[in-house]
Protein backbone atom coordinates (compact mmCIF):
# COMPACT_ATOMS: atom_id res chain seq x y z
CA UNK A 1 27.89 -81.03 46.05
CA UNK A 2 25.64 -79.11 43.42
CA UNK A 3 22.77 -79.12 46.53
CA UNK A 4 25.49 -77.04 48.62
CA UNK A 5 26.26 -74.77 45.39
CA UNK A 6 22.72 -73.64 45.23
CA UNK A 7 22.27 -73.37 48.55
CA UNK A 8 25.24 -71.02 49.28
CA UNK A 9 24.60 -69.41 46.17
CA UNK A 10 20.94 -68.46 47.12
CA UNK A 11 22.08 -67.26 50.28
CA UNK A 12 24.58 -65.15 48.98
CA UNK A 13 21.55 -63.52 46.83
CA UNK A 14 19.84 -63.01 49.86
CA UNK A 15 22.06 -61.29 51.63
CA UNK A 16 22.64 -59.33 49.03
CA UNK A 17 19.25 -58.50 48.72
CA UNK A 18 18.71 -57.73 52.20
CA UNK A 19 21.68 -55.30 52.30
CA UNK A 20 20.60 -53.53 49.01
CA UNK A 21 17.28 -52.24 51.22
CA UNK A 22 19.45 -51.52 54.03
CA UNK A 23 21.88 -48.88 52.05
CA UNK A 24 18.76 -48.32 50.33
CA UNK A 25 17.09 -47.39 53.34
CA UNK A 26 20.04 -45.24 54.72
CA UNK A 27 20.66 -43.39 51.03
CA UNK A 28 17.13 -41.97 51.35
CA UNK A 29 17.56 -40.44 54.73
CA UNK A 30 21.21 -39.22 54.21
CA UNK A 31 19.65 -37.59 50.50
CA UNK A 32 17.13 -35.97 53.12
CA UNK A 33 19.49 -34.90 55.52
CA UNK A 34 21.93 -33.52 52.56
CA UNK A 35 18.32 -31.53 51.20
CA UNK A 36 17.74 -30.25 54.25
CA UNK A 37 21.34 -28.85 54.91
CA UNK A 38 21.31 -27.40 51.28
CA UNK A 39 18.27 -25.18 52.70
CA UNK A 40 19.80 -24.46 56.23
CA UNK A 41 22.93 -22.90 53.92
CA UNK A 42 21.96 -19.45 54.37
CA UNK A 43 21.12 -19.62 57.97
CA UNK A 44 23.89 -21.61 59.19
CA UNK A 45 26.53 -19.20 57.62
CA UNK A 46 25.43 -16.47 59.20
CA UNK A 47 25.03 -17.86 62.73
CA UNK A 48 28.53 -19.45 62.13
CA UNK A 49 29.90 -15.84 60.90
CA UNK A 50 28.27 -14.39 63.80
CA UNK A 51 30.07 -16.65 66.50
CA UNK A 52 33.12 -15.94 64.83
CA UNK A 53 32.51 -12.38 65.14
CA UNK A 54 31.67 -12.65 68.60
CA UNK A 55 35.10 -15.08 68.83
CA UNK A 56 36.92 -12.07 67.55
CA UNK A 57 35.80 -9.51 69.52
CA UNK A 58 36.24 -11.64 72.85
CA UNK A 59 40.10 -12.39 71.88
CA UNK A 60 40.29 -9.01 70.59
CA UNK A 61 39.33 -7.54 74.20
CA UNK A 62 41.49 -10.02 75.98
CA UNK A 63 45.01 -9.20 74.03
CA UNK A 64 44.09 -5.87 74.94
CA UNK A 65 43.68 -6.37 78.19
CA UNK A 66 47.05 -8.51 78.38
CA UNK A 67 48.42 -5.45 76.41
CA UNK A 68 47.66 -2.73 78.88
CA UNK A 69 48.74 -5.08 81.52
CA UNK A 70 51.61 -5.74 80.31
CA UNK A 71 52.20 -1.89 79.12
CA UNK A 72 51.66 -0.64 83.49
CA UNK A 73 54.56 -3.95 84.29
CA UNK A 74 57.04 -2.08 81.88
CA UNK A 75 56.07 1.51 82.97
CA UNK A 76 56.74 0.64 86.45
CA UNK A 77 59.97 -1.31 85.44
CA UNK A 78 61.13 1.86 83.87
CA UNK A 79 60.32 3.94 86.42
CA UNK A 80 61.85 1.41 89.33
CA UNK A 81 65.15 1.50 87.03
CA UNK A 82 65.19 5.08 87.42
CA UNK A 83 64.74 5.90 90.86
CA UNK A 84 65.87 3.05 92.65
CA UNK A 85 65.50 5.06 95.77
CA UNK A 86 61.56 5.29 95.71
């Protein structure tokens, strides 16, 4: 019984152990990856502000579009409600 104690015990350690060098391992390349995002700040806001520019400007040009569309359907309407002859 005390045999099987240690036994289990010691293996508990080692896995333990074993894991400790794992997150260990993985701590040390997310703490790079975290330094290297800290210096990509600067860049990666403005490409981000950039694309949303762009985003803008592409929805901007399409609700105009569906605006001036939509602007000739009611002039015609209008102008088919008043001469219903042409």
């Amino acid at each position: 019984m005390q045999q099987k104690l240690n036994n289990t015990i010691i293996i508990v350690f080692l896995v333990l152990f074993c894991n400790t060098s794992v997150i260990a391992a993985n701590n040390k390349i997310q703490l790079n990856d975290v330094k290297n995002n800290v210096y990509n700040i600067k860049e990666n806001i403005s490409k981000w502000i950039n694309n949303e520019w762009h985003k803008t400007v592409e929805y901007q040009k399409d609700g105009f579009n569906q605006m001036k569309i939509q602007t000739e359907n009611n002039k015609k309407a209008i102008i088919k409600l008043f001469n219903p002859l042409k």
